[in-house]
PDB file of N, CA and C in Angstrom:
ATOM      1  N   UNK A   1     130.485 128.035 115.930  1.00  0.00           N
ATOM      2  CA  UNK A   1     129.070 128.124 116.246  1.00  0.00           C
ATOM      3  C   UNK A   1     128.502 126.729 116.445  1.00  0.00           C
ATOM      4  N   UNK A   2     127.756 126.806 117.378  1.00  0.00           N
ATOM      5  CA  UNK A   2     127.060 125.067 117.752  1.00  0.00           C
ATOM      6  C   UNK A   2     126.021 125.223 116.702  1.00  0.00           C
ATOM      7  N   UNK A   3     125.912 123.727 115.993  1.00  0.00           N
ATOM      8  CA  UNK A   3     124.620 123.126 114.929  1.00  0.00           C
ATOM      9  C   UNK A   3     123.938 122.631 115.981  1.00  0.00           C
ATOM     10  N   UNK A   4     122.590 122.905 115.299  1.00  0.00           N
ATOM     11  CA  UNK A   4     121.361 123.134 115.647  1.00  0.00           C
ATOM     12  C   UNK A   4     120.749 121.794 114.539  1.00  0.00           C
ATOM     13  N   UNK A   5     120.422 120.422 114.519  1.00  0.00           N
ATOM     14  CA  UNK A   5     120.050 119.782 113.722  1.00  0.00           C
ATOM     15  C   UNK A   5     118.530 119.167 114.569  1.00  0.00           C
ATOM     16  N   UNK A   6     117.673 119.473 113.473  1.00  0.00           N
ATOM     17  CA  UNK A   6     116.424 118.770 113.738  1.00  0.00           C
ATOM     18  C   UNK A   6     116.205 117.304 113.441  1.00  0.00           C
ATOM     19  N   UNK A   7     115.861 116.429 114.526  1.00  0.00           N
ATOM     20  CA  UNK A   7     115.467 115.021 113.782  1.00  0.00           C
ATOM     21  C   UNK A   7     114.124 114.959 112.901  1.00  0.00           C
ATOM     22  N   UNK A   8     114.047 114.014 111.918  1.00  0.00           N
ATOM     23  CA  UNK A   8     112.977 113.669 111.324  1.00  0.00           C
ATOM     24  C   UNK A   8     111.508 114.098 111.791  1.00  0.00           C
ATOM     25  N   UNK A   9     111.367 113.469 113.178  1.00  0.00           N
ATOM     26  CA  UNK A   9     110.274 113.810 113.762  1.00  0.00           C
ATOM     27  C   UNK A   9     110.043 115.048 114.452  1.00  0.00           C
ATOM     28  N   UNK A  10     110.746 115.736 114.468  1.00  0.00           N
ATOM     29  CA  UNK A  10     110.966 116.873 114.808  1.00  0.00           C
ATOM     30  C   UNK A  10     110.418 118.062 113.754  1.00  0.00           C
ATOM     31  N   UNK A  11     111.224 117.890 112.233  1.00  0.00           N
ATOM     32  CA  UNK A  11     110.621 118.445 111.545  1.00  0.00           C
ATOM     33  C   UNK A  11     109.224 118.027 110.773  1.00  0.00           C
ATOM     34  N   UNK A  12     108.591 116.605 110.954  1.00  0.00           N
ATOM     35  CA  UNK A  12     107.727 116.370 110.833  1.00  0.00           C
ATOM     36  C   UNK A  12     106.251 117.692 111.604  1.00  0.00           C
ATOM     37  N   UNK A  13     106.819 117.558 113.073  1.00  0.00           N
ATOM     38  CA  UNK A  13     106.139 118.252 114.298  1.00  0.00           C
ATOM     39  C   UNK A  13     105.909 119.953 113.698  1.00  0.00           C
ATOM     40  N   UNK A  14     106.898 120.428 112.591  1.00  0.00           N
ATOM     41  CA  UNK A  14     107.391 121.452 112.345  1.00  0.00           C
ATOM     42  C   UNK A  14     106.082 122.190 110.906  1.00  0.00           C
ATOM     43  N   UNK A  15     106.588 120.978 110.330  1.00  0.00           N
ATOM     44  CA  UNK A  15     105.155 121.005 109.148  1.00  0.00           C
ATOM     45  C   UNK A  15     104.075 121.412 109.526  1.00  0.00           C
ATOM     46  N   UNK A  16     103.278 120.552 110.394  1.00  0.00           N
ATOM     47  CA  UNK A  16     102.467 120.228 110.417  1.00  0.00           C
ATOM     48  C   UNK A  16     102.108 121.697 111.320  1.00  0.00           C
ATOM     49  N   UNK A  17     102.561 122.027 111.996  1.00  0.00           N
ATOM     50  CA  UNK A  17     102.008 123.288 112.975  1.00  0.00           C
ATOM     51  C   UNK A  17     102.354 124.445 112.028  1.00  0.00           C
ATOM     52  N   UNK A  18     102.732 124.355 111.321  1.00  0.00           N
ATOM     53  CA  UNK A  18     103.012 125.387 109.981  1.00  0.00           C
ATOM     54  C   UNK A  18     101.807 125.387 109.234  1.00  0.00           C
ATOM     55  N   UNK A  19     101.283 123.968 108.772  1.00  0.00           N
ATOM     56  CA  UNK A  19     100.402 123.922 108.127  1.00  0.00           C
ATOM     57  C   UNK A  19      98.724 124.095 109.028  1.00  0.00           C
ATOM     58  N   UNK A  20      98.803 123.953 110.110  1.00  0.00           N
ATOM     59  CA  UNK A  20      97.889 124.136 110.777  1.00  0.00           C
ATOM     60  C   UNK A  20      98.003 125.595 111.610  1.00  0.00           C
ATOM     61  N   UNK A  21      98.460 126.416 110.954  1.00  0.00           N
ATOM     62  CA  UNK A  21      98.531 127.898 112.071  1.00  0.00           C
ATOM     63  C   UNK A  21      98.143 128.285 110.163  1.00  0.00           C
ATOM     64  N   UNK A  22      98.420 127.756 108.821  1.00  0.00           N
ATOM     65  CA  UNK A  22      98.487 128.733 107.840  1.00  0.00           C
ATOM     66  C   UNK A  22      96.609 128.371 107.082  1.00  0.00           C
ATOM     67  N   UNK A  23      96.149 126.964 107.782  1.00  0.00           N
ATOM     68  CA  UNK A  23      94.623 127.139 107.676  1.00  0.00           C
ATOM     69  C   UNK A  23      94.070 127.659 108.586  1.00  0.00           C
ATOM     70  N   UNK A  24      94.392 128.274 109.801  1.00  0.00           N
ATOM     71  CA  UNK A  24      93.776 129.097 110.548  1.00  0.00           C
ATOM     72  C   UNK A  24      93.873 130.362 109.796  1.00  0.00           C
ATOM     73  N   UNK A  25      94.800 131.262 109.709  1.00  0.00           N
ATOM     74  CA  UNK A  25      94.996 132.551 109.071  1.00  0.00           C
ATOM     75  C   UNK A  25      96.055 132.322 107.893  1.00  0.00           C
ATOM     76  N   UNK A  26      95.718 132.638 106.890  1.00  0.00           N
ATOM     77  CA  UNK A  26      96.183 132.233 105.802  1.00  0.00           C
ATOM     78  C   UNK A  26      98.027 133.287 105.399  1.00  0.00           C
ATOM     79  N   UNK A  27      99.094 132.804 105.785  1.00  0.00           N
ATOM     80  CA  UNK A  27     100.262 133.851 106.195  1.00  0.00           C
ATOM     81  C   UNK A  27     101.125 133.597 107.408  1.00  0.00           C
ATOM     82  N   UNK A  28      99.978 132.633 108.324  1.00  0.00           N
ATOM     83  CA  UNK A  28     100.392 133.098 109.948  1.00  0.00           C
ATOM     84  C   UNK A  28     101.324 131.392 109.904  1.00  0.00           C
ATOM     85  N   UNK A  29     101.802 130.987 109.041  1.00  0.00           N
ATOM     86  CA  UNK A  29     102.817 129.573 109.201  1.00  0.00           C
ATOM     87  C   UNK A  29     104.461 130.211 109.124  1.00  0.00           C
ATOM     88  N   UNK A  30     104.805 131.447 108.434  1.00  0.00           N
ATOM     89  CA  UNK A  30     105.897 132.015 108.124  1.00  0.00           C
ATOM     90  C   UNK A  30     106.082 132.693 109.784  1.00  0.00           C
ATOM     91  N   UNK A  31     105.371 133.021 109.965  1.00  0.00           N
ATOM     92  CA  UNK A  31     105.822 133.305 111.633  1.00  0.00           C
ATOM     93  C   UNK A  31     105.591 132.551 112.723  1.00  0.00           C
ATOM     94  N   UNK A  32     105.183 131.519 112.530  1.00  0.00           N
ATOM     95  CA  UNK A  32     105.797 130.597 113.504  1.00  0.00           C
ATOM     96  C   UNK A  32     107.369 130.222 113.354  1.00  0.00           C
ATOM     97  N   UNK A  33     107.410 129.940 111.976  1.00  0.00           N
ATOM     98  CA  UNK A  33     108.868 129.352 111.862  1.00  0.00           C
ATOM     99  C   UNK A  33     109.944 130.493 111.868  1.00  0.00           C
ATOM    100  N   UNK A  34     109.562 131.718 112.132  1.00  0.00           N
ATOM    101  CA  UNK A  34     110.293 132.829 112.785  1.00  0.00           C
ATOM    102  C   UNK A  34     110.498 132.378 114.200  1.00  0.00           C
ATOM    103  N   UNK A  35     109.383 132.177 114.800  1.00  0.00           N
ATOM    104  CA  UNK A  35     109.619 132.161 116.050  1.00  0.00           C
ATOM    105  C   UNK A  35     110.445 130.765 116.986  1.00  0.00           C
ATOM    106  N   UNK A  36     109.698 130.071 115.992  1.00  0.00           N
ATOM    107  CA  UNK A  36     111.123 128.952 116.103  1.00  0.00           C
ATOM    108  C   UNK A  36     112.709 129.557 115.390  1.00  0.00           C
ATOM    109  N   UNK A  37     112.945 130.050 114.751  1.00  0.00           N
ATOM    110  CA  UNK A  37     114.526 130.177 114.455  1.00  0.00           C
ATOM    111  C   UNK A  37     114.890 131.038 115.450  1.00  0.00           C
ATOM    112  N   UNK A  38     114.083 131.827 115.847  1.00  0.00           N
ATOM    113  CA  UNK A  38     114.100 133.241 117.121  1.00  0.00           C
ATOM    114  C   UNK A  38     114.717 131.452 118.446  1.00  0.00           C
ATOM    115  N   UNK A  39     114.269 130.598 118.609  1.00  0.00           N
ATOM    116  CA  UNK A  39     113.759 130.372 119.973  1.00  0.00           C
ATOM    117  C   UNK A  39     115.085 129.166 119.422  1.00  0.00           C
ATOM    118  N   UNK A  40     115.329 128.619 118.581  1.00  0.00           N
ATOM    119  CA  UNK A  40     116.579 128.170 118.059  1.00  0.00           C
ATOM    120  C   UNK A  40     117.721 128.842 118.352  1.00  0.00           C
ATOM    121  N   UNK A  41     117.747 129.731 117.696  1.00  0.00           N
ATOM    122  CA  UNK A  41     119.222 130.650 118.137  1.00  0.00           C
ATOM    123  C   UNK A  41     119.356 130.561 119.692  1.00  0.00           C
ATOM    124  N   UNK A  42     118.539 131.233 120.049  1.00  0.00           N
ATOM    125  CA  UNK A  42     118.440 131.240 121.409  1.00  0.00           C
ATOM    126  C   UNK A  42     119.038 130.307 122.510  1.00  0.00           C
ATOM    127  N   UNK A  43     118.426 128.919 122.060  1.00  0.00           N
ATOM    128  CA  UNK A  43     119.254 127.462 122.469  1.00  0.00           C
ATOM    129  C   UNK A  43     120.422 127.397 122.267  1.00  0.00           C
ATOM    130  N   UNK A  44     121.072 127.508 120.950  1.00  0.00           N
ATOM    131  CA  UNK A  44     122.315 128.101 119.874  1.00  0.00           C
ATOM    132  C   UNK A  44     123.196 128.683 121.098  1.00  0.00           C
ATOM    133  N   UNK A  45     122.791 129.299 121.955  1.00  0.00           N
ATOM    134  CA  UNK A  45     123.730 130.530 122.696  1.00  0.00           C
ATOM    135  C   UNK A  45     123.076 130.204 124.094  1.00  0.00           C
ATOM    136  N   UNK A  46     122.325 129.592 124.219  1.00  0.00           N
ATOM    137  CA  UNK A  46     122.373 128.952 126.234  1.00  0.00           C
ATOM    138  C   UNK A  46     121.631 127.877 126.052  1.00  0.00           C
ATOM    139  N   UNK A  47     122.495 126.972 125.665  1.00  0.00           N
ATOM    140  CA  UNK A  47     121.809 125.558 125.613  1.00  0.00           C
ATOM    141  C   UNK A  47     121.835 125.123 126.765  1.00  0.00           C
ATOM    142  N   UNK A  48     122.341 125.009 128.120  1.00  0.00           N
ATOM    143  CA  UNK A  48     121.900 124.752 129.483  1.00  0.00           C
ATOM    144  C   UNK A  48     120.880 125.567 130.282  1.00  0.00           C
ATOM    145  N   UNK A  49     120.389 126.900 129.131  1.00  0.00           N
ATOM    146  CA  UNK A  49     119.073 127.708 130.251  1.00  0.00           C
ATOM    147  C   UNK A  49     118.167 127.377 130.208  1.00  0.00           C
ATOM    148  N   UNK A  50     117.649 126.024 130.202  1.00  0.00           N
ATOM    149  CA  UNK A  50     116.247 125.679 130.064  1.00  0.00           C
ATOM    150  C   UNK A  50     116.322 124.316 130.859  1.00  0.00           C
ATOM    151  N   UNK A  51     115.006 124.544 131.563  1.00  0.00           N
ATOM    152  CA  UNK A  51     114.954 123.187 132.408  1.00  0.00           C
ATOM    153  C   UNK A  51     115.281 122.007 131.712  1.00  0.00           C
ATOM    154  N   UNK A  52     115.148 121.049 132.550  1.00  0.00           N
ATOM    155  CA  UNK A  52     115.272 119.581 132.102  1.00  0.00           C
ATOM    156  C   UNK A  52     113.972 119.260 132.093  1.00  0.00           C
ATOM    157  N   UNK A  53     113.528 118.314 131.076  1.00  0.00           N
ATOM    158  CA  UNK A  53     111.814 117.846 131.486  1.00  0.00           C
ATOM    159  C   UNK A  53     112.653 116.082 131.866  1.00  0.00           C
ATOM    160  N   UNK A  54     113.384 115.745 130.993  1.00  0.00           N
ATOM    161  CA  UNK A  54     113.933 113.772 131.486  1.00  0.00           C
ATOM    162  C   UNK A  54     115.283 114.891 130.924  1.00  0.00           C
ATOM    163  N   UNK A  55     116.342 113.393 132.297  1.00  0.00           N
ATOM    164  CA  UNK A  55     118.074 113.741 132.256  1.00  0.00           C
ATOM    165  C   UNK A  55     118.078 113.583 130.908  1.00  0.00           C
ATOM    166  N   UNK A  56     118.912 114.518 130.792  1.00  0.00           N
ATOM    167  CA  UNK A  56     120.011 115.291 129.738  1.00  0.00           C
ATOM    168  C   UNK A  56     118.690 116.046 128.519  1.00  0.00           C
ATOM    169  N   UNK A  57     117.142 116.129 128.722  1.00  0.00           N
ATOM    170  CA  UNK A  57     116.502 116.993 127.770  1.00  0.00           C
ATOM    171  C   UNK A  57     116.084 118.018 128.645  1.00  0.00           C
ATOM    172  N   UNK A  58     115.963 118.886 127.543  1.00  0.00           N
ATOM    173  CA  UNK A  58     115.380 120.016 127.512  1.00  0.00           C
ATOM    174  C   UNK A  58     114.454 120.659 127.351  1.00  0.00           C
ATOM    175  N   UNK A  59     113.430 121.968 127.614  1.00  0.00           N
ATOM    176  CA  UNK A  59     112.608 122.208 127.042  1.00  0.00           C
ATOM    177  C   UNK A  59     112.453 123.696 126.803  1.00  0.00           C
ATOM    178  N   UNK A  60     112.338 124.516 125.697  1.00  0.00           N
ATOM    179  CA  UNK A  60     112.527 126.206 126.045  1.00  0.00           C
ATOM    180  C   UNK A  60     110.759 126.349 124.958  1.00  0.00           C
ATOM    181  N   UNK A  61     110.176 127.113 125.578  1.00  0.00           N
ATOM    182  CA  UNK A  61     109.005 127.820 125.290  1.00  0.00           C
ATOM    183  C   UNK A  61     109.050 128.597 124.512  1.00  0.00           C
ATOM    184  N   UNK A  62     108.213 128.433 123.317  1.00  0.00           N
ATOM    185  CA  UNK A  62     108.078 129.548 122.142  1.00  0.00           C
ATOM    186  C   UNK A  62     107.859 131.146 122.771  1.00  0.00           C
ATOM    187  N   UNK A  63     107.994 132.289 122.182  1.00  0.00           N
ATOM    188  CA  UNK A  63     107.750 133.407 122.732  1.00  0.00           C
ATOM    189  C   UNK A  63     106.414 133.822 122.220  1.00  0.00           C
ATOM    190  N   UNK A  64     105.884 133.469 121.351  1.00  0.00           N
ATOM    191  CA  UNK A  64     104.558 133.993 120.692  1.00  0.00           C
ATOM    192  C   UNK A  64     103.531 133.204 120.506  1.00  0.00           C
ATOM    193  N   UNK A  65     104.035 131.446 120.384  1.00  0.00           N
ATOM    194  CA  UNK A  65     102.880 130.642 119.718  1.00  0.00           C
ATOM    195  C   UNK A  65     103.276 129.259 121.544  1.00  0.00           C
ATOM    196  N   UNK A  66     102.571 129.000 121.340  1.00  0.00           N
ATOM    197  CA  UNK A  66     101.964 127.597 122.316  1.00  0.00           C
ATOM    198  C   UNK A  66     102.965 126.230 122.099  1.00  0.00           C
ATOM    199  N   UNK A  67     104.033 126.407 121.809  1.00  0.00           N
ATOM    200  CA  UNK A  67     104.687 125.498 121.458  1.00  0.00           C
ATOM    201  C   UNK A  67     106.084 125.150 121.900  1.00  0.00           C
ATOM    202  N   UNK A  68     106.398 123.911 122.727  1.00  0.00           N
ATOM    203  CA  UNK A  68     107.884 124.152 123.357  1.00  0.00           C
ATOM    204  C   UNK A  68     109.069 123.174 121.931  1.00  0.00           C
ATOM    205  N   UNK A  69     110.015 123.544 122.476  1.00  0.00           N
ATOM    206  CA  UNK A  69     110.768 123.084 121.753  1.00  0.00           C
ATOM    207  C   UNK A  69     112.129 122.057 122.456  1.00  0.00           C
ATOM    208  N   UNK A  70     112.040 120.949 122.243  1.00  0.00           N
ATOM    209  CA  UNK A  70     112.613 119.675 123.128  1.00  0.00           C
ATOM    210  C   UNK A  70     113.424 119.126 122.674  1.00  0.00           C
ATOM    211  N   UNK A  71     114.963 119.159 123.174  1.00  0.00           N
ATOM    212  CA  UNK A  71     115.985 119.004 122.865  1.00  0.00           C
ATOM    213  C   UNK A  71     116.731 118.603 123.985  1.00  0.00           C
ATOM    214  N   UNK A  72     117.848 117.820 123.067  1.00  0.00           N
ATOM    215  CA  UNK A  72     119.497 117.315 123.787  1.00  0.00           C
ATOM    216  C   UNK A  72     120.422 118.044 123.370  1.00  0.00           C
ATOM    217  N   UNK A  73     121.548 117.570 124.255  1.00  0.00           N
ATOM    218  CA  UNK A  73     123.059 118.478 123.944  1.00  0.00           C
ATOM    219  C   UNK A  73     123.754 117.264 123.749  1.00  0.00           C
ATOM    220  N   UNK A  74     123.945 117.162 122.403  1.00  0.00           N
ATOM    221  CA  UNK A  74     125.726 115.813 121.658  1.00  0.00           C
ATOM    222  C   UNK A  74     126.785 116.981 121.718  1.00  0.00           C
ATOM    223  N   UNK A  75     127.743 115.701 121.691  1.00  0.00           N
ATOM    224  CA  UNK A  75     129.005 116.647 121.079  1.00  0.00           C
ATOM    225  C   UNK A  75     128.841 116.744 119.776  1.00  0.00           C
ATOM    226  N   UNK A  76     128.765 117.403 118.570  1.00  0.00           N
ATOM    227  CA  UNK A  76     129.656 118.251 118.814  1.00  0.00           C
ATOM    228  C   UNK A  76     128.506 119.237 119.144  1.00  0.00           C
ATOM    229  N   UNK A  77     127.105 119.311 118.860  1.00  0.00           N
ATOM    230  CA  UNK A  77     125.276 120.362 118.957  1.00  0.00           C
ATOM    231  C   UNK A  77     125.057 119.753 119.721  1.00  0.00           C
ATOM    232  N   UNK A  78     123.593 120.441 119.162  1.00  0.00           N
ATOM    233  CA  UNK A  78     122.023 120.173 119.823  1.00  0.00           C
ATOM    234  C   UNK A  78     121.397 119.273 118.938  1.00  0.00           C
ATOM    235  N   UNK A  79     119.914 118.363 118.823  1.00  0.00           N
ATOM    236  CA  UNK A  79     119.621 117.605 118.937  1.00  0.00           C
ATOM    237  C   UNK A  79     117.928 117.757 119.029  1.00  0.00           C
ATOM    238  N   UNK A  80     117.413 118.816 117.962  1.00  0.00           N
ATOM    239  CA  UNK A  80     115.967 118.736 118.444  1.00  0.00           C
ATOM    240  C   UNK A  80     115.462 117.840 117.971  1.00  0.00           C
ATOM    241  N   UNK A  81     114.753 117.377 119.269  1.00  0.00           N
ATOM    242  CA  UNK A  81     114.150 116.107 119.622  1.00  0.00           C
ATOM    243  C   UNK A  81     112.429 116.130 119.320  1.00  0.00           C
ATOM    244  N   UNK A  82     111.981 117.261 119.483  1.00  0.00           N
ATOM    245  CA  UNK A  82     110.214 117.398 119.352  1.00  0.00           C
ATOM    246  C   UNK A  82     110.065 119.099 118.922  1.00  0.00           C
ATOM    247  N   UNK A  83     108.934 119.467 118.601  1.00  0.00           N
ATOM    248  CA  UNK A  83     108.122 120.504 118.202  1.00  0.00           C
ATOM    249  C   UNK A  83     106.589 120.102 118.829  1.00  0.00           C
ATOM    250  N   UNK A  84     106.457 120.732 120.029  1.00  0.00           N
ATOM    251  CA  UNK A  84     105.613 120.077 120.555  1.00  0.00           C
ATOM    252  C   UNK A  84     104.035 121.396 121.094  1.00  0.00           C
ATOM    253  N   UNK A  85     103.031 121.059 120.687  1.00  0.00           N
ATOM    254  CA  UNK A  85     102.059 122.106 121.171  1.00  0.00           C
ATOM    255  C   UNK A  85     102.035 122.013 122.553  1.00  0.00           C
ATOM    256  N   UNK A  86     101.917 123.038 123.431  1.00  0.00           N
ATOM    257  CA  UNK A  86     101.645 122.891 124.721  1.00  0.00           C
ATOM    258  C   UNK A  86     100.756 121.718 125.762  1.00  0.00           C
ATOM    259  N   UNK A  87      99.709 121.921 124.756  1.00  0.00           N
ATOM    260  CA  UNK A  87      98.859 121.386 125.436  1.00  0.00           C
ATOM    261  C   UNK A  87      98.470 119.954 125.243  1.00  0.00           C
ATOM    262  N   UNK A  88      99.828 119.387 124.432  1.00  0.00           N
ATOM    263  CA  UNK A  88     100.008 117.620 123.851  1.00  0.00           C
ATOM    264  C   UNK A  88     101.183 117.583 124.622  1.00  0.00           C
ATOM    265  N   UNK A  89     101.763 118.816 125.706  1.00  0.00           N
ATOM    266  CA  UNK A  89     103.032 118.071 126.595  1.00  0.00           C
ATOM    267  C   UNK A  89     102.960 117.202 127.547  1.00  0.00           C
ATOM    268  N   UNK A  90     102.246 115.791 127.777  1.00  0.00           N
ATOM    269  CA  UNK A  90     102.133 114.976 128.667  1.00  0.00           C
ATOM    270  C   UNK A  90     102.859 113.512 129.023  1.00  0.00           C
ATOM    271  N   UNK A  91     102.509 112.688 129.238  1.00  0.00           N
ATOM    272  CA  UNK A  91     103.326 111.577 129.541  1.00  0.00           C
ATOM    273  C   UNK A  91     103.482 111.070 128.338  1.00  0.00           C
ATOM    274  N   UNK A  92     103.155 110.516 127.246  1.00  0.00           N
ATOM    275  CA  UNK A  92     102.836 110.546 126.278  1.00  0.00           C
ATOM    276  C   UNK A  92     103.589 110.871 125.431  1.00  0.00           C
ATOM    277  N   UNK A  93     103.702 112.249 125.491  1.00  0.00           N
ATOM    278  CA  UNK A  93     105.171 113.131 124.344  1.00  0.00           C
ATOM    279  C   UNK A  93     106.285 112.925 125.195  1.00  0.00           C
ATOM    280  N   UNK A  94     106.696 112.931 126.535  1.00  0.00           N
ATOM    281  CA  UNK A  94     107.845 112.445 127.206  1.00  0.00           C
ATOM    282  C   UNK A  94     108.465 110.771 126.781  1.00  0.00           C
ATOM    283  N   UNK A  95     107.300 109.854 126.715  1.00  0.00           N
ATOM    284  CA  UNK A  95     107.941 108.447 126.735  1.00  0.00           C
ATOM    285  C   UNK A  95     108.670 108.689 125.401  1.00  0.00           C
ATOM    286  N   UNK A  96     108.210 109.687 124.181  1.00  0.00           N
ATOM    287  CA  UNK A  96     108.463 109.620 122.264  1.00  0.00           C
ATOM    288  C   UNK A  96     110.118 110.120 122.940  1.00  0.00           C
ATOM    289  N   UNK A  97     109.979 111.304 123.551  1.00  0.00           N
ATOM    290  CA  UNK A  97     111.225 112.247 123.855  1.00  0.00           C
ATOM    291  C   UNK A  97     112.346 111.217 124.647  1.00  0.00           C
ATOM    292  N   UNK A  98     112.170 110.523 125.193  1.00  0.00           N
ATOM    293  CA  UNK A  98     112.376 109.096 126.144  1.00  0.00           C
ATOM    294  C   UNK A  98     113.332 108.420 125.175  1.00  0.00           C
ATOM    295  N   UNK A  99     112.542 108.221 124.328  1.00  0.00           N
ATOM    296  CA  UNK A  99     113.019 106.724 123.787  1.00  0.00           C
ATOM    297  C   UNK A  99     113.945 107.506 122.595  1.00  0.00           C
ATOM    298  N   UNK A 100     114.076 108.864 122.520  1.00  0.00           N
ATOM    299  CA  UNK A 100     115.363 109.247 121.463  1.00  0.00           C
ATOM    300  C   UNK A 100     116.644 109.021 122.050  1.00  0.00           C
TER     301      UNK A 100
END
């Protein structure tokens, strides 16, 4: 089975939208991070079906919440690189994704 390892900043990105979906509705942080392990696996088993946003990354779209998920392929995994809200995907979160 291919590992799936999050960098630092990655799970930083991870917290924090956990903690900010669980002061909106108090519960609603446990299903995001469903929907990330949902959208993980997923990568897990077609890590080339998702566009490229910069050579050799990736990007695959949450199914429920506003949030893509930005990654590389190492030998021997994957490589998530960001946890990113939609609407902070700009030049900006590319140069961070860039410089991994």
């Amino acid at each position: 089975m291919t590992v799936v390892r999050l960098t630092a900043t990655a799970e930083q990105d991870v917290e924090k939208a956990v903690a900010w979906y669980d002061r909106q509705r108090p519960g609603l942080g446990p299903f995001f991070l469903l929907d990330l392990e949902q959208a993980i696996d997923r990568i897990r088993l077609f890590p080339d079906g998702y566009p490229m946003v910069r050579p050799l990354v990736r990007r695959m779209l949450l199914a429920r919440f506003p949030y893509a998920v930005v990654y590389r392929q190492y030998e021997p995994g994957i490589v998530v690189i960001a946890v990113l809200h939609q609407m902070t995907h700009g030049e900006r979160t590319l140069e961070r994704v860039q410089s991994k």
